[in-house]
Protein backbone atom coordinates (compact mmCIF):
# COMPACT_ATOMS: atom_id res chain seq x y z
CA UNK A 1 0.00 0.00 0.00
CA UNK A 2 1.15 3.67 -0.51
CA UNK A 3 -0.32 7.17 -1.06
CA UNK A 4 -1.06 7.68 -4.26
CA UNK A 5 -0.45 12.25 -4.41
CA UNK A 6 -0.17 14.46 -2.09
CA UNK A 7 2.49 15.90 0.27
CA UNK A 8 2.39 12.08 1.49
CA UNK A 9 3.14 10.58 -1.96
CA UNK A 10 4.67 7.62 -2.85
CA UNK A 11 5.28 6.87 1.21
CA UNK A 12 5.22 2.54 1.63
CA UNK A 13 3.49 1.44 4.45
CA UNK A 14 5.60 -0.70 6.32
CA UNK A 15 3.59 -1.54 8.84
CA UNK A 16 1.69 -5.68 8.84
CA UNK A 17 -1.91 -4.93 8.03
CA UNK A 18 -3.95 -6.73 10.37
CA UNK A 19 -5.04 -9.71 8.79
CA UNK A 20 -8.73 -9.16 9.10
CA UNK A 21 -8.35 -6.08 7.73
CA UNK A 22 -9.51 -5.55 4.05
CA UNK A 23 -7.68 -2.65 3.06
CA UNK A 24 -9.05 -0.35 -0.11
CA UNK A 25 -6.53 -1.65 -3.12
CA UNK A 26 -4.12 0.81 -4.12
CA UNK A 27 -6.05 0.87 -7.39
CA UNK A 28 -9.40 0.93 -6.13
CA UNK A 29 -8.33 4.15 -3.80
CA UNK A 30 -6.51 5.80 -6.87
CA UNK A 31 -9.97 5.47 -9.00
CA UNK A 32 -12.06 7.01 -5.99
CA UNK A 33 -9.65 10.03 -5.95
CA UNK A 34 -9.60 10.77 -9.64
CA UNK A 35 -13.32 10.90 -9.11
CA UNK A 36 -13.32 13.20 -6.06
CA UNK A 37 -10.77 15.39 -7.74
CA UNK A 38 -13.79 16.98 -9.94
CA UNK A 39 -15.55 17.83 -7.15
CA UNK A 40 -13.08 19.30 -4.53
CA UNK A 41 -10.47 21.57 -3.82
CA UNK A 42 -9.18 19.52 -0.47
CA UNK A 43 -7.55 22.56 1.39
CA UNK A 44 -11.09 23.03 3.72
CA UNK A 45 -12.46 20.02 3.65
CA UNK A 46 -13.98 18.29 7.00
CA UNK A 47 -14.01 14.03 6.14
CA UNK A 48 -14.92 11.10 8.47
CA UNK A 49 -13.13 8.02 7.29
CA UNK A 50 -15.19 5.17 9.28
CA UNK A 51 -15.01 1.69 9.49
CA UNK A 52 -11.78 3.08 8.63
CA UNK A 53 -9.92 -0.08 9.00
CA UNK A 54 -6.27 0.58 7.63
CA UNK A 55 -6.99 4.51 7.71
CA UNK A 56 -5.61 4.71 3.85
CA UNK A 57 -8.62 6.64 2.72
CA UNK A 58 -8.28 9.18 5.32
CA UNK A 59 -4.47 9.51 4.71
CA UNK A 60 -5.21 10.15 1.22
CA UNK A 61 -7.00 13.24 2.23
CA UNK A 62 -4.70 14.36 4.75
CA UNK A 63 -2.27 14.02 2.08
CA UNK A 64 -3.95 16.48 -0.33
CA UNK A 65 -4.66 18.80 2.20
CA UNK A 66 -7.79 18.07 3.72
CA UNK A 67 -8.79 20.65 6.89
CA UNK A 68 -9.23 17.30 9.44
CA UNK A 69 -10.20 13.69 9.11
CA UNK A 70 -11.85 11.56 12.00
CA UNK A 71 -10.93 7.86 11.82
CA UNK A 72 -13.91 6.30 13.51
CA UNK A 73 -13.41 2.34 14.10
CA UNK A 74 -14.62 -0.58 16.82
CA UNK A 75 -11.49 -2.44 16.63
CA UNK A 76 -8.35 -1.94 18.79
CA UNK A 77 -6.34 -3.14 16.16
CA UNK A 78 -6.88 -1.57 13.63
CA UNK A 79 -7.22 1.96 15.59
CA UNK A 80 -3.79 1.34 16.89
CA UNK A 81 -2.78 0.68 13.41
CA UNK A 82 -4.58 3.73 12.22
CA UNK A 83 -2.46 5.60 15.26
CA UNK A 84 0.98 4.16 14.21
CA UNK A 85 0.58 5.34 10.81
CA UNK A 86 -0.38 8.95 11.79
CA UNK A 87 2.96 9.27 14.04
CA UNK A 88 5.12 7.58 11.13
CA UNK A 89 3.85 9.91 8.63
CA UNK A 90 4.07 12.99 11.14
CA UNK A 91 0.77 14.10 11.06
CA UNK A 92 -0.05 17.32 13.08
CA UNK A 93 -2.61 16.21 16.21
CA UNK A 94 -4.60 18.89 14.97
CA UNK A 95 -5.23 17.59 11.60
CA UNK A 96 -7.08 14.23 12.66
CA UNK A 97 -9.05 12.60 15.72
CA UNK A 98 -8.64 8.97 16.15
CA UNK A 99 -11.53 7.31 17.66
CA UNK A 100 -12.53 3.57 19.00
CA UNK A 101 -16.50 3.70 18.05
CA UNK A 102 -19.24 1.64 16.50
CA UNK A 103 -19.95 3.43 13.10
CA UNK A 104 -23.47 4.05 14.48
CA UNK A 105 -22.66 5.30 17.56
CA UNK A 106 -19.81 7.63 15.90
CA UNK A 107 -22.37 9.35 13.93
CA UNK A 108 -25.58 9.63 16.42
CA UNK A 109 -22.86 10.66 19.19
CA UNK A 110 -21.80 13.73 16.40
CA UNK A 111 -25.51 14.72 16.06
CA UNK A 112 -25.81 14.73 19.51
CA UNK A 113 -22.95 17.01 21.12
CA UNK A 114 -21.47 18.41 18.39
CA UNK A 115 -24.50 19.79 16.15
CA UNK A 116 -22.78 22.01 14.01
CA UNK A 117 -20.15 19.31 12.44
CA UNK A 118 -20.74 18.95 9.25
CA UNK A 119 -18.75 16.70 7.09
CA UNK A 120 -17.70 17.15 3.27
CA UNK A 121 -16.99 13.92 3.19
CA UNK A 122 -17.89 10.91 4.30
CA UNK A 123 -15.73 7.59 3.23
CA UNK A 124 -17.25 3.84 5.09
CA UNK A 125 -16.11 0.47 4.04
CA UNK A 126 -18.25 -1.20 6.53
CA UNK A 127 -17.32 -5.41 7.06
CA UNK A 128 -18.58 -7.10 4.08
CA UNK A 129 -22.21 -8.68 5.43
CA UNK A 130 -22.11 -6.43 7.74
CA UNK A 131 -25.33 -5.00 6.77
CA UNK A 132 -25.80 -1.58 8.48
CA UNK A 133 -24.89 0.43 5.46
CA UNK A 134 -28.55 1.84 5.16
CA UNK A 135 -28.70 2.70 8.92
CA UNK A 136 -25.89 4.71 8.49
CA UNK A 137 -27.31 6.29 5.74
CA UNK A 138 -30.10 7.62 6.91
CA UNK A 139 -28.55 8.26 10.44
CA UNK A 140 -26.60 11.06 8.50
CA UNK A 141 -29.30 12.38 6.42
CA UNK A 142 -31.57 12.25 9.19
CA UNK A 143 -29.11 13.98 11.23
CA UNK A 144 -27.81 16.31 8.47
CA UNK A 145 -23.90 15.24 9.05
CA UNK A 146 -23.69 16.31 5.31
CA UNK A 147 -22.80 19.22 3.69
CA UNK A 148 -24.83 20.45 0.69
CA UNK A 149 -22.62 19.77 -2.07
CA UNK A 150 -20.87 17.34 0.40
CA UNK A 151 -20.10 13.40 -0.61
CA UNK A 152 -20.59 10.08 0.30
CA UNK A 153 -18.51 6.99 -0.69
CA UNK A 154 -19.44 3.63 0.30
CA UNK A 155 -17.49 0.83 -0.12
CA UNK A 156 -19.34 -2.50 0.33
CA UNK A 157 -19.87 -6.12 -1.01
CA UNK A 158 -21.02 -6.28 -4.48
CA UNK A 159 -24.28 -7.67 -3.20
CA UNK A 160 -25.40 -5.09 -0.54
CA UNK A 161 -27.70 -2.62 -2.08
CA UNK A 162 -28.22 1.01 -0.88
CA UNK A 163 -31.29 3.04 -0.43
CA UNK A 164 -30.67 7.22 -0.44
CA UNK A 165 -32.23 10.05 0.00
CA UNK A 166 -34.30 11.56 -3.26
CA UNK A 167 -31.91 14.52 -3.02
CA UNK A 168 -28.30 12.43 -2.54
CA UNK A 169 -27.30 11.89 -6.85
CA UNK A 170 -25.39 9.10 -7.61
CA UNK A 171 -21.87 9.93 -9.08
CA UNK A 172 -20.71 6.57 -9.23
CA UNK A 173 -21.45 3.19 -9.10
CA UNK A 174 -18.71 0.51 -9.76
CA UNK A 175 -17.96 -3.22 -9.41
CA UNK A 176 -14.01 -4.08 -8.87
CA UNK A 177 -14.32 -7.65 -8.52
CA UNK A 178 -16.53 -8.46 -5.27
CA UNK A 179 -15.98 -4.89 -4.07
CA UNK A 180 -18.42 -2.28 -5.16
CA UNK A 181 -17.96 1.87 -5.04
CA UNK A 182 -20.60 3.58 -4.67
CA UNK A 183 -20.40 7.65 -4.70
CA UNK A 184 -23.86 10.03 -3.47
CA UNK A 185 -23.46 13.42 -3.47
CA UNK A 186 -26.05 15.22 -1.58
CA UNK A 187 -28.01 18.11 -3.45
């Protein structure tokens, strides 16, 4: 795995993936980009990376310049991972928040005491069967944890369909292999 651009580009990581980790394919990560390049100037951009897993999503927009990420995953592996990564790269403290959290919880905990975050963007690549993509979903529409304009990228078994809101247009929709990308960008 490396960063694909950015101030971060071209950096290896070195560190063992934990093996129950599915990390987004160098490939797969370089198409999403490409796609979210139309759309964004990165410099004041808010993004939530979660179910983050290996983080490399996140780190992709911390390497373009993105304003501050929040790497939201339940395991302790893969948040100390997540950690490790941020002090090899030498990531400013004030750039990201690392935090141990069901997806769910993450997001209804934002509504909750922290009303005014909003998020430009919203990456999830949720355990495959997992099954909780829709509750997330409308969790953030419901809760308005998107910016107008903002966009959300799901990454998800090939089987696992998606229901969103009338107003959230689909920018992409793409099969690599089992793995499907699917990009909503809401009004």
């Amino acid at each position: 795995m490396r960063i694909i651009t950015g101030y971060l580009k071209g950096r290896l990581i070195k560190e063992n993936v934990p093996s129950f980790i599915r990390p987004t394919t160098d490939k797969v990560r370089e198409a999403i980009f490409n796609i979210l390049d139309n759309y964004f100037v990165y410099e004041d951009l808010f993004v939530a990376d979660i179910c983050a897993g290996t983080g490399m999503l996140g780190f992709e927009a911390l390497s373009r310049g993105c304003k501050n990420c929040f790497f939201v995953d339940k395991d302790i592996h893969s948040i100390r991972f997540i950690n490790s990564l941020a002090e090899t790269f030498k990531i400013s403290k004030e750039k990201y928040s690392i935090q141990k959290s069901d997806a769910l919880k993450f997001l209804e905990s934002c509504i909750k005491t922290k009303p005014e975050l909003k998020f430009d963007l919203i990456f999830t690549d949720p355990p495959y069967k997992a099954n909780f993509l829709n509750q997330m979903v409308r969790i953030i529409y419901d809760g308005n944890l998107l910016k107008s304009g903002g966009i959300f990228v799901a990454e998800h078994d090939d089987t696992e369909i998606i229901l969103v809101p009338m107003d959230w247009n689909k920018i992409v929709d793409k099969n690599y292999g089992n793995t499907r990308i699917e990009m909503y960008r809401m009004g």
